[in-house]
PDB file of N, CA and C in Angstrom:
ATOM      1  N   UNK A   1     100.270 112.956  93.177  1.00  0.00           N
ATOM      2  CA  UNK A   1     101.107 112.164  92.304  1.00  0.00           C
ATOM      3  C   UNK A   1     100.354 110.885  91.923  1.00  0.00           C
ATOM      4  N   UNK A   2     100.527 110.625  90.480  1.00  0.00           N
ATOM      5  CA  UNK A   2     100.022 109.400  90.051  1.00  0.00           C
ATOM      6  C   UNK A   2     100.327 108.095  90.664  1.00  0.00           C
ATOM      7  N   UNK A   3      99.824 106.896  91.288  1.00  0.00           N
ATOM      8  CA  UNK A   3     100.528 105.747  91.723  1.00  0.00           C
ATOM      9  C   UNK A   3     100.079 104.615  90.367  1.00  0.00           C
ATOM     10  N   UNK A   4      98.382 104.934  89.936  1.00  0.00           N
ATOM     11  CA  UNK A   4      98.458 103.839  88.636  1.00  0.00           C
ATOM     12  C   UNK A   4      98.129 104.715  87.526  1.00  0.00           C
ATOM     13  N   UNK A   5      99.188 105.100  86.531  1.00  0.00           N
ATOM     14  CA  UNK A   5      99.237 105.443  85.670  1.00  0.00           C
ATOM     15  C   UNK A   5      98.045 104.755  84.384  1.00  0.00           C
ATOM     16  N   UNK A   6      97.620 103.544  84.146  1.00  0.00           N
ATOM     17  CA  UNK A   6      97.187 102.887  83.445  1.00  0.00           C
ATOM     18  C   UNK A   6      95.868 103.220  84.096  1.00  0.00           C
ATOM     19  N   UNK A   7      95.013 103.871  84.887  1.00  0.00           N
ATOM     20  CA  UNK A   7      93.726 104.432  85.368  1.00  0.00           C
ATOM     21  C   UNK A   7      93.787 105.512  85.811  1.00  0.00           C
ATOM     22  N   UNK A   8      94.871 106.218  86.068  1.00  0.00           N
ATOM     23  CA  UNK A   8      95.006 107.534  86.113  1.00  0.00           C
ATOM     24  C   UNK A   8      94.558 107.626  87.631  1.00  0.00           C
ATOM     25  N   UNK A   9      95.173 106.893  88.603  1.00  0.00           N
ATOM     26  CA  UNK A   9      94.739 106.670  90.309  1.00  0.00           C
ATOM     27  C   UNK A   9      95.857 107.267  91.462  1.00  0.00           C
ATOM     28  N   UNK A  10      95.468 108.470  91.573  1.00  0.00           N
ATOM     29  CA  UNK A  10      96.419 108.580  92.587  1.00  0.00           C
ATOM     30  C   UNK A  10      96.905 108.266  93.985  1.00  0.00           C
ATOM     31  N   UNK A  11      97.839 108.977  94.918  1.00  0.00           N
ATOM     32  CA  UNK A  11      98.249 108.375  95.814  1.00  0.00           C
ATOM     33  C   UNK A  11      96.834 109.062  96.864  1.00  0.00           C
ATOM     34  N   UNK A  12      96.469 110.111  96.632  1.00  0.00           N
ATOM     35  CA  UNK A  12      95.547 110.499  97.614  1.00  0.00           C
ATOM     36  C   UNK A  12      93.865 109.690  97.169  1.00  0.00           C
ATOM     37  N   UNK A  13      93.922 109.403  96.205  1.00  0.00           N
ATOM     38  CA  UNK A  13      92.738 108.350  96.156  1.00  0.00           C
ATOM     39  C   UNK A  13      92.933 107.037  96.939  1.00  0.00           C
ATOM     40  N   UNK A  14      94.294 106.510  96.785  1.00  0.00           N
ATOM     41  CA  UNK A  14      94.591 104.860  97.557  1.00  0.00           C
ATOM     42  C   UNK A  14      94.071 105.318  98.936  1.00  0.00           C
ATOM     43  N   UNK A  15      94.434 106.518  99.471  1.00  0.00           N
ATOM     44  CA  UNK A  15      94.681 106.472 101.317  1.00  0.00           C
ATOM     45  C   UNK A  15      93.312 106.727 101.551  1.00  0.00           C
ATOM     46  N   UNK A  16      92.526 107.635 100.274  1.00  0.00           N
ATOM     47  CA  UNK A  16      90.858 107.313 100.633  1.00  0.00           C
ATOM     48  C   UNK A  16      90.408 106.163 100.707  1.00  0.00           C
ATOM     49  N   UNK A  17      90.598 105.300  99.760  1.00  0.00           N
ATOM     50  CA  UNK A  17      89.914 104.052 100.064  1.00  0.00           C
ATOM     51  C   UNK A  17      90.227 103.559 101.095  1.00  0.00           C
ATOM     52  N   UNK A  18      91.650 103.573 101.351  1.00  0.00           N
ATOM     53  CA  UNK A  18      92.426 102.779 102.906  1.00  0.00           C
ATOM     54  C   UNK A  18      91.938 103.204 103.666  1.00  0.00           C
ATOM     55  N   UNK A  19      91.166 104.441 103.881  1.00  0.00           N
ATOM     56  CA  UNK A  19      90.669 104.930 105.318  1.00  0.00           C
ATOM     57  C   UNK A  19      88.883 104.678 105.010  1.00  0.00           C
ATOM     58  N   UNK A  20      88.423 104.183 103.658  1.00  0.00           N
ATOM     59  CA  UNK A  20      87.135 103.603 103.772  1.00  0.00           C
ATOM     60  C   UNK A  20      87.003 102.354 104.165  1.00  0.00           C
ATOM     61  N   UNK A  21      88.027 101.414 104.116  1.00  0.00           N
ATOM     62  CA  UNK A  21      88.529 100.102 104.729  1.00  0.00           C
ATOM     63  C   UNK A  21      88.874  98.967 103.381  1.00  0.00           C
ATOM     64  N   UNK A  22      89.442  99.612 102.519  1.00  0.00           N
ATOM     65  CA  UNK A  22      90.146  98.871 101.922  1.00  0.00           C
ATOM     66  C   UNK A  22      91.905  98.927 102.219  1.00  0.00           C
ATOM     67  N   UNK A  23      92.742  97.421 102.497  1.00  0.00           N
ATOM     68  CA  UNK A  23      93.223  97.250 103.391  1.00  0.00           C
ATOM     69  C   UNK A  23      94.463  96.509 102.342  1.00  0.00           C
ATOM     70  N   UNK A  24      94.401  96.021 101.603  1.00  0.00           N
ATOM     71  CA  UNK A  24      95.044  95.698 100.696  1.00  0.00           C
ATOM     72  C   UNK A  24      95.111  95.820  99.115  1.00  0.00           C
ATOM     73  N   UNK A  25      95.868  95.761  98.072  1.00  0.00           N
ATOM     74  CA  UNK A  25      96.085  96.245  96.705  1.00  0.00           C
ATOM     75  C   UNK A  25      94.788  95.052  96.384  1.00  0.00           C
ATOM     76  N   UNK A  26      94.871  94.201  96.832  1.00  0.00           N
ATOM     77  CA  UNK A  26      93.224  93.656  95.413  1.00  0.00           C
ATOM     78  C   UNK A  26      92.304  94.343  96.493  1.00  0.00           C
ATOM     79  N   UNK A  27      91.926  94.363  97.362  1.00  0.00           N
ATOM     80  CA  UNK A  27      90.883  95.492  97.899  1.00  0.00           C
ATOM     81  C   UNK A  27      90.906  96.996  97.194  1.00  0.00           C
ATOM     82  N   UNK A  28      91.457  97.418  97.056  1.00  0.00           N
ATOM     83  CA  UNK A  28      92.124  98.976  96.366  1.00  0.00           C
ATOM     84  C   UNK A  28      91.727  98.456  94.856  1.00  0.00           C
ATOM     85  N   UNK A  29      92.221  97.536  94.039  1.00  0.00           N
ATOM     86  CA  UNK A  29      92.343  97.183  92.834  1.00  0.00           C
ATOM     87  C   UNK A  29      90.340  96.862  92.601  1.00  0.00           C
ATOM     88  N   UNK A  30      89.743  96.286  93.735  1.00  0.00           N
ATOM     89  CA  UNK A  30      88.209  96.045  93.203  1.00  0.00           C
ATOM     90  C   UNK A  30      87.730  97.457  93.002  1.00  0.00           C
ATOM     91  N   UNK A  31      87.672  98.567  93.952  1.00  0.00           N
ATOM     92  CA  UNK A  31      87.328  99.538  93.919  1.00  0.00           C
ATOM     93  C   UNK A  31      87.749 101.087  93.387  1.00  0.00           C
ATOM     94  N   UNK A  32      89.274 100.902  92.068  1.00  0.00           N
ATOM     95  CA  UNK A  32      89.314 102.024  91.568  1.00  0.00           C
ATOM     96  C   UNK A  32      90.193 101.388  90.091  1.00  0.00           C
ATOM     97  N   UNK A  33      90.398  99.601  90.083  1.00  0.00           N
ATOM     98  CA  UNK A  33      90.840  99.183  88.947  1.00  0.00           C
ATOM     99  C   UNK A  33      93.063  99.099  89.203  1.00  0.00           C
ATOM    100  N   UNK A  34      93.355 100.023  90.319  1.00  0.00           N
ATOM    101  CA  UNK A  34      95.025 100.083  90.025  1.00  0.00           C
ATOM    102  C   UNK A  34      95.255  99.004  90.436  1.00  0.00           C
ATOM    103  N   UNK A  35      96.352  98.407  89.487  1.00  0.00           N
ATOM    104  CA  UNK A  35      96.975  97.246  90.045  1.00  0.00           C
ATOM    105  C   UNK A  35      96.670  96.559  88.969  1.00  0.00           C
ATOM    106  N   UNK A  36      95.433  96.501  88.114  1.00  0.00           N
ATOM    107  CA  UNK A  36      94.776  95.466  87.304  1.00  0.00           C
ATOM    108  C   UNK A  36      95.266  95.600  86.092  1.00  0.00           C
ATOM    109  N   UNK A  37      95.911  96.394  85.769  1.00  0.00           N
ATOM    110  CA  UNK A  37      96.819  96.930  84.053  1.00  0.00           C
ATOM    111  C   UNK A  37      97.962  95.462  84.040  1.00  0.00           C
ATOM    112  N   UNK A  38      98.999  96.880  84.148  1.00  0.00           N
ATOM    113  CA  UNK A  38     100.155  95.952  83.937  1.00  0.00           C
ATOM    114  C   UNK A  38     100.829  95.931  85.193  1.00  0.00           C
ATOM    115  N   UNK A  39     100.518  95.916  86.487  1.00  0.00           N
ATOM    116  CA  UNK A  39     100.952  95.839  87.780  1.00  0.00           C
ATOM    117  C   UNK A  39     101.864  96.522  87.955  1.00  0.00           C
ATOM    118  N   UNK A  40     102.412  97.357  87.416  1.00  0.00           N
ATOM    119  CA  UNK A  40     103.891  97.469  88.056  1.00  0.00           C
ATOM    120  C   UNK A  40     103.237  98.988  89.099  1.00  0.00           C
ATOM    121  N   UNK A  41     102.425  99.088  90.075  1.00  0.00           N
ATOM    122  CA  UNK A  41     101.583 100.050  90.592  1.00  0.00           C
ATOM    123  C   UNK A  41     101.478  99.641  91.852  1.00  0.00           C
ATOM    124  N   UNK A  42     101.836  97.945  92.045  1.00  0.00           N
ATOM    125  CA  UNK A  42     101.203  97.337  93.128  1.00  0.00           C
ATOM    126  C   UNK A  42     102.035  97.230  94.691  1.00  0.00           C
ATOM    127  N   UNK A  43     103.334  97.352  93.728  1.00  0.00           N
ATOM    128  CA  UNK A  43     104.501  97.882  94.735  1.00  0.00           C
ATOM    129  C   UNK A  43     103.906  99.222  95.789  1.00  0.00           C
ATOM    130  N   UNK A  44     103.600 100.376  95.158  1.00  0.00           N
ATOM    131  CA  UNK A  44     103.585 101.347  95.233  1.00  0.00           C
ATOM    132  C   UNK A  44     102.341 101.274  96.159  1.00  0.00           C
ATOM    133  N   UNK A  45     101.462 100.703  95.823  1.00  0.00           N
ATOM    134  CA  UNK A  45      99.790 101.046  96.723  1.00  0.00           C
ATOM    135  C   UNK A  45     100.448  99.941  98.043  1.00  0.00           C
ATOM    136  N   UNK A  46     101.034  99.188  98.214  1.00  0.00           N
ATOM    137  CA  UNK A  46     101.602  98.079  98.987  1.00  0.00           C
ATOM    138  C   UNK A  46     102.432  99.076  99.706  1.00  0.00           C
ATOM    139  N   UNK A  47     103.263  99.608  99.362  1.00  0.00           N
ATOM    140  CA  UNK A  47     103.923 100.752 100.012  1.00  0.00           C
ATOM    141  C   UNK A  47     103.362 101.840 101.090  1.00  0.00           C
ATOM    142  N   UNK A  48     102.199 102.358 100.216  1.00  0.00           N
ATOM    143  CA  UNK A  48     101.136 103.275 100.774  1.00  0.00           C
ATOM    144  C   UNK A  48     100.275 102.490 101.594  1.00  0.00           C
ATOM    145  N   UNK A  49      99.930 101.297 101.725  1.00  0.00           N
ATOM    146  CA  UNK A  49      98.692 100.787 102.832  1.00  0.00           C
ATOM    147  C   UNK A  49      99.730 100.500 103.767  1.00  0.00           C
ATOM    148  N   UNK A  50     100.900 100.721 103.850  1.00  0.00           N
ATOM    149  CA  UNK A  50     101.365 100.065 104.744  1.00  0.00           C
ATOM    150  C   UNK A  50     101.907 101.201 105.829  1.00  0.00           C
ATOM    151  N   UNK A  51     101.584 102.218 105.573  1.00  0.00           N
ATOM    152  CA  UNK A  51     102.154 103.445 106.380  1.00  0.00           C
ATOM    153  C   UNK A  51     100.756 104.089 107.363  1.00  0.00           C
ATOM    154  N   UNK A  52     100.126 103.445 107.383  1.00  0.00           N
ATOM    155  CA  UNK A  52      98.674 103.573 108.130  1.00  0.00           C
ATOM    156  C   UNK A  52      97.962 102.549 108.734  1.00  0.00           C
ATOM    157  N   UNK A  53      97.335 102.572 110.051  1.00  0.00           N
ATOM    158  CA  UNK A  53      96.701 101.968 110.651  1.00  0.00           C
ATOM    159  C   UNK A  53      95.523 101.495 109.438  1.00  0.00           C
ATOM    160  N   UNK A  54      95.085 100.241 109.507  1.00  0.00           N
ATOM    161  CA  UNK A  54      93.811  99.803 108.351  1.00  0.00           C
ATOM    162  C   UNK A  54      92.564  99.761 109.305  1.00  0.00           C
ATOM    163  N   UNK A  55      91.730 100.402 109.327  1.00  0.00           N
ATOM    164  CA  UNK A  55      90.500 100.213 110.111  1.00  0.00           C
ATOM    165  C   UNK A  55      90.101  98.951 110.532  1.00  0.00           C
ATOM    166  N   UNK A  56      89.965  98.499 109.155  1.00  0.00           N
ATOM    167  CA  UNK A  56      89.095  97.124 109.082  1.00  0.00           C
ATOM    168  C   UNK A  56      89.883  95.608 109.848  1.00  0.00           C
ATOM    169  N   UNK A  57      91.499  96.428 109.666  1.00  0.00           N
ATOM    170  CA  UNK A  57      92.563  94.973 110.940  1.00  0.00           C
ATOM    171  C   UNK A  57      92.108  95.645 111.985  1.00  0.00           C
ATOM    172  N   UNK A  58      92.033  96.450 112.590  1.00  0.00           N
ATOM    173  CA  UNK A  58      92.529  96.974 113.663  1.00  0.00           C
ATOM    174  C   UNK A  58      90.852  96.609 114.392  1.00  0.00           C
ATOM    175  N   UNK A  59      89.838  96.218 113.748  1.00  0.00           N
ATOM    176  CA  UNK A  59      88.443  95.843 113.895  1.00  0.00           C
ATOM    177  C   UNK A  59      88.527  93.784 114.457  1.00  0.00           C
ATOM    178  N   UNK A  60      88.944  93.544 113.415  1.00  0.00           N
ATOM    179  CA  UNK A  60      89.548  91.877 113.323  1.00  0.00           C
ATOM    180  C   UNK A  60      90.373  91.609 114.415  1.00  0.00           C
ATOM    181  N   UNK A  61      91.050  92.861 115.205  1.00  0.00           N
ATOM    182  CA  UNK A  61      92.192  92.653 116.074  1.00  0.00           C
ATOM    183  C   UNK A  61      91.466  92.159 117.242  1.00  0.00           C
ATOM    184  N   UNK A  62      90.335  93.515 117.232  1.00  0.00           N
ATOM    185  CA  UNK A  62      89.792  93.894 118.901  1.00  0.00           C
ATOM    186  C   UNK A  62      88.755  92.740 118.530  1.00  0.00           C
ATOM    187  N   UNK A  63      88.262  92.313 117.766  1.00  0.00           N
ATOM    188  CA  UNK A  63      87.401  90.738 117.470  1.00  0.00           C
ATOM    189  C   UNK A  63      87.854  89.703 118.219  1.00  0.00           C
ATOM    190  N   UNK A  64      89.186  89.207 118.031  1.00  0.00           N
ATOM    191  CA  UNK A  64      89.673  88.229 118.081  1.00  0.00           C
ATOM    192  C   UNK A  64      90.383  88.345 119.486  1.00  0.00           C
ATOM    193  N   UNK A  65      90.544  89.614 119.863  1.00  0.00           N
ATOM    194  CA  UNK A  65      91.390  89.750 121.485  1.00  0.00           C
ATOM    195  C   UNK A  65      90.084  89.559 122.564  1.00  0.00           C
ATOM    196  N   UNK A  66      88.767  89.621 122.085  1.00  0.00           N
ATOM    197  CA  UNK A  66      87.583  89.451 122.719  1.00  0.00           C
ATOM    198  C   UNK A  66      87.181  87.851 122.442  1.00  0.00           C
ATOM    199  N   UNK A  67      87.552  87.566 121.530  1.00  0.00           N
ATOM    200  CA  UNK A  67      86.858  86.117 120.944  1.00  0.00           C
ATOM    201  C   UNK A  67      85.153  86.513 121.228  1.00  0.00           C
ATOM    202  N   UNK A  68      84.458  85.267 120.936  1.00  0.00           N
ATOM    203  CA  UNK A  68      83.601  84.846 121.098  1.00  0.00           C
ATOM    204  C   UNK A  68      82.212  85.143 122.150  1.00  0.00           C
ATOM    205  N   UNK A  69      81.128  86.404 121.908  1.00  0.00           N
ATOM    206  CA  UNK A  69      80.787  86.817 122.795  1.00  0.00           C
ATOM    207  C   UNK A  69      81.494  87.432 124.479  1.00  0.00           C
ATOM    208  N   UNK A  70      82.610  87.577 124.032  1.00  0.00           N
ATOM    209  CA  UNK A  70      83.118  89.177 125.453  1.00  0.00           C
ATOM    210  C   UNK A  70      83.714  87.978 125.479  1.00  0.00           C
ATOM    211  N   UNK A  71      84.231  86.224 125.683  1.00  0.00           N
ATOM    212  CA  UNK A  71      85.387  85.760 126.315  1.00  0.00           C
ATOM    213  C   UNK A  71      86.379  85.782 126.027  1.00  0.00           C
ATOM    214  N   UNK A  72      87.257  86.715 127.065  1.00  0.00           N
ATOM    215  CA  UNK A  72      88.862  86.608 126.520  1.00  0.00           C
ATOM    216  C   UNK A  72      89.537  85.451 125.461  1.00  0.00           C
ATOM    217  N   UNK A  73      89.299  84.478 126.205  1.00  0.00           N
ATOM    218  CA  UNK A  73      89.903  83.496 125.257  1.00  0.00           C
ATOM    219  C   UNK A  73      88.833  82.844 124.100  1.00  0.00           C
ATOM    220  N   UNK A  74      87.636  82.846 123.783  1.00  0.00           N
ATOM    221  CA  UNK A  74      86.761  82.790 123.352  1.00  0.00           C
ATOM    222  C   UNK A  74      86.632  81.135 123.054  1.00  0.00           C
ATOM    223  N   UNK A  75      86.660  79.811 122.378  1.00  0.00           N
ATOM    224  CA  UNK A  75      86.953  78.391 122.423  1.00  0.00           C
ATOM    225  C   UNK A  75      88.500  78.338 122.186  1.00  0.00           C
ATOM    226  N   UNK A  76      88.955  79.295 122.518  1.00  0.00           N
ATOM    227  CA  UNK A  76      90.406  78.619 121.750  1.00  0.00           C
ATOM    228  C   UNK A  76      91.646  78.462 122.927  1.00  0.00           C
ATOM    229  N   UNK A  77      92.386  78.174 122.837  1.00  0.00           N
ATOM    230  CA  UNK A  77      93.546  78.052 123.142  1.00  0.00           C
ATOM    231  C   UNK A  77      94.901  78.067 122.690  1.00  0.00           C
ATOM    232  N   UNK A  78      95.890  79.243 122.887  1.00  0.00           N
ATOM    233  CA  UNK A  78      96.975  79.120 122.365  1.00  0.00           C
ATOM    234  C   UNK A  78      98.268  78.019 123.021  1.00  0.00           C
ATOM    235  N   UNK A  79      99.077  77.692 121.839  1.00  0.00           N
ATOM    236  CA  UNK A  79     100.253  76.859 122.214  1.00  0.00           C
ATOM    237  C   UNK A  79     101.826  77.255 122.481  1.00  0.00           C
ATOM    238  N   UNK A  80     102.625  76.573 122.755  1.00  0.00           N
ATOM    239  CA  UNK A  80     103.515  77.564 122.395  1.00  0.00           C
ATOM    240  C   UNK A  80     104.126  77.641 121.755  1.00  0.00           C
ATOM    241  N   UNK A  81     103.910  77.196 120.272  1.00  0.00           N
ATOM    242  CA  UNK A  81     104.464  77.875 118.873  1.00  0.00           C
ATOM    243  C   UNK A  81     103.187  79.302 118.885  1.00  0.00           C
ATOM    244  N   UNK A  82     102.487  79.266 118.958  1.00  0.00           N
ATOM    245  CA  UNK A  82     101.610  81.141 119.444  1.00  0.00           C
ATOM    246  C   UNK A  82     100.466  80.718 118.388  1.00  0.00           C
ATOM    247  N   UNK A  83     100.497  79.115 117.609  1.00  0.00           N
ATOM    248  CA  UNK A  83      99.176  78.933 116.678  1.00  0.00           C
ATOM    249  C   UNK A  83      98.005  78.831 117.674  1.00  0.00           C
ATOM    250  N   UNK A  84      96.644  78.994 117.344  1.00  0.00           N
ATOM    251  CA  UNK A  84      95.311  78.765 117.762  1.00  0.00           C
ATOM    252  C   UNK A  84      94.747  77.344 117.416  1.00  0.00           C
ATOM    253  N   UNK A  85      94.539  76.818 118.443  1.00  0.00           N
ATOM    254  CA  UNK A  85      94.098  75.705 118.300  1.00  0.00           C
ATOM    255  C   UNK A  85      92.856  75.609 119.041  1.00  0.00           C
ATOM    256  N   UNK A  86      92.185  74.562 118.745  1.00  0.00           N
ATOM    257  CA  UNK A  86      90.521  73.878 119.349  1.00  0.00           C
ATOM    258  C   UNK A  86      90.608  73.782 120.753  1.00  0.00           C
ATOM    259  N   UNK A  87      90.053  73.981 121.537  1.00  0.00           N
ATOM    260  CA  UNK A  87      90.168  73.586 123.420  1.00  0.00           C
ATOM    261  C   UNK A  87      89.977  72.239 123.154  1.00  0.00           C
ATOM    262  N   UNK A  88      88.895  71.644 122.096  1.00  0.00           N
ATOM    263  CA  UNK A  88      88.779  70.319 122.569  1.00  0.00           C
ATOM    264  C   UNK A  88      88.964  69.764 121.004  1.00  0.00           C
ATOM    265  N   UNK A  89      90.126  68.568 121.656  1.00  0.00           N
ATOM    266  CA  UNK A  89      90.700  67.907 120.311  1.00  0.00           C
ATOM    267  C   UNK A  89      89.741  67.397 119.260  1.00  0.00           C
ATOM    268  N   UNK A  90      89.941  67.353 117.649  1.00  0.00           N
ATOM    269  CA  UNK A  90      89.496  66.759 117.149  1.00  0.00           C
ATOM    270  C   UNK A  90      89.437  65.068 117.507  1.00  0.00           C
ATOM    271  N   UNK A  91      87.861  64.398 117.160  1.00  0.00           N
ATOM    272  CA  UNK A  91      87.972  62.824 117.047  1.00  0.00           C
ATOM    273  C   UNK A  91      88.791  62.407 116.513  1.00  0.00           C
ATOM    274  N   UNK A  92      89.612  61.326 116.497  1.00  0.00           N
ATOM    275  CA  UNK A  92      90.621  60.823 115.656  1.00  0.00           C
ATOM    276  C   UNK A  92      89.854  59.717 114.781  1.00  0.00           C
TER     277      UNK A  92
END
């Protein structure tokens, strides 16, 4: 089934790219043009990336759960609103 009519892009082309590691509609949109017409397509590929694991987060995940050369916490420190902050304060 067609998802961008205005490039003629279907739904089994989006989940190729999504599984080459494009992860979002302007990622999808650099590499086959959908989305870039008249948008109304973007719903639809937004729909479809979202029903699958994305390689390329799921890469960023295990990055960031390692931090910084293998340290768990790598310089950072969480608070407890759950933002990332500096271990050591900025100079004022």
């Amino acid at each position: 089934m067609y998802v961008c009519s205005c490039f003629g892009v279907t739904e089994q082309q989006v989940r190729e790219h999504a599984e080459a590691g494009a992860c979002t509609p302007r990622q999808i949109a650099s590499v086959c043009r959908a989305g870039t017409d008249c948008g109304s397509c973007v719903r639809r590929i937004q729909g479809l990336l979202g029903r699958g694991d994305c390689p390329r987060r799921e890469v960023l995940r295990q990055q960031f759960a390692t931090g910084p050369a293998g340290d768990p916490a790598g310089d950072r420190t969480g608070t407890a609103a759950g933002r990332v902050e500096p271990a050591v304060p900025a100079a004022v």
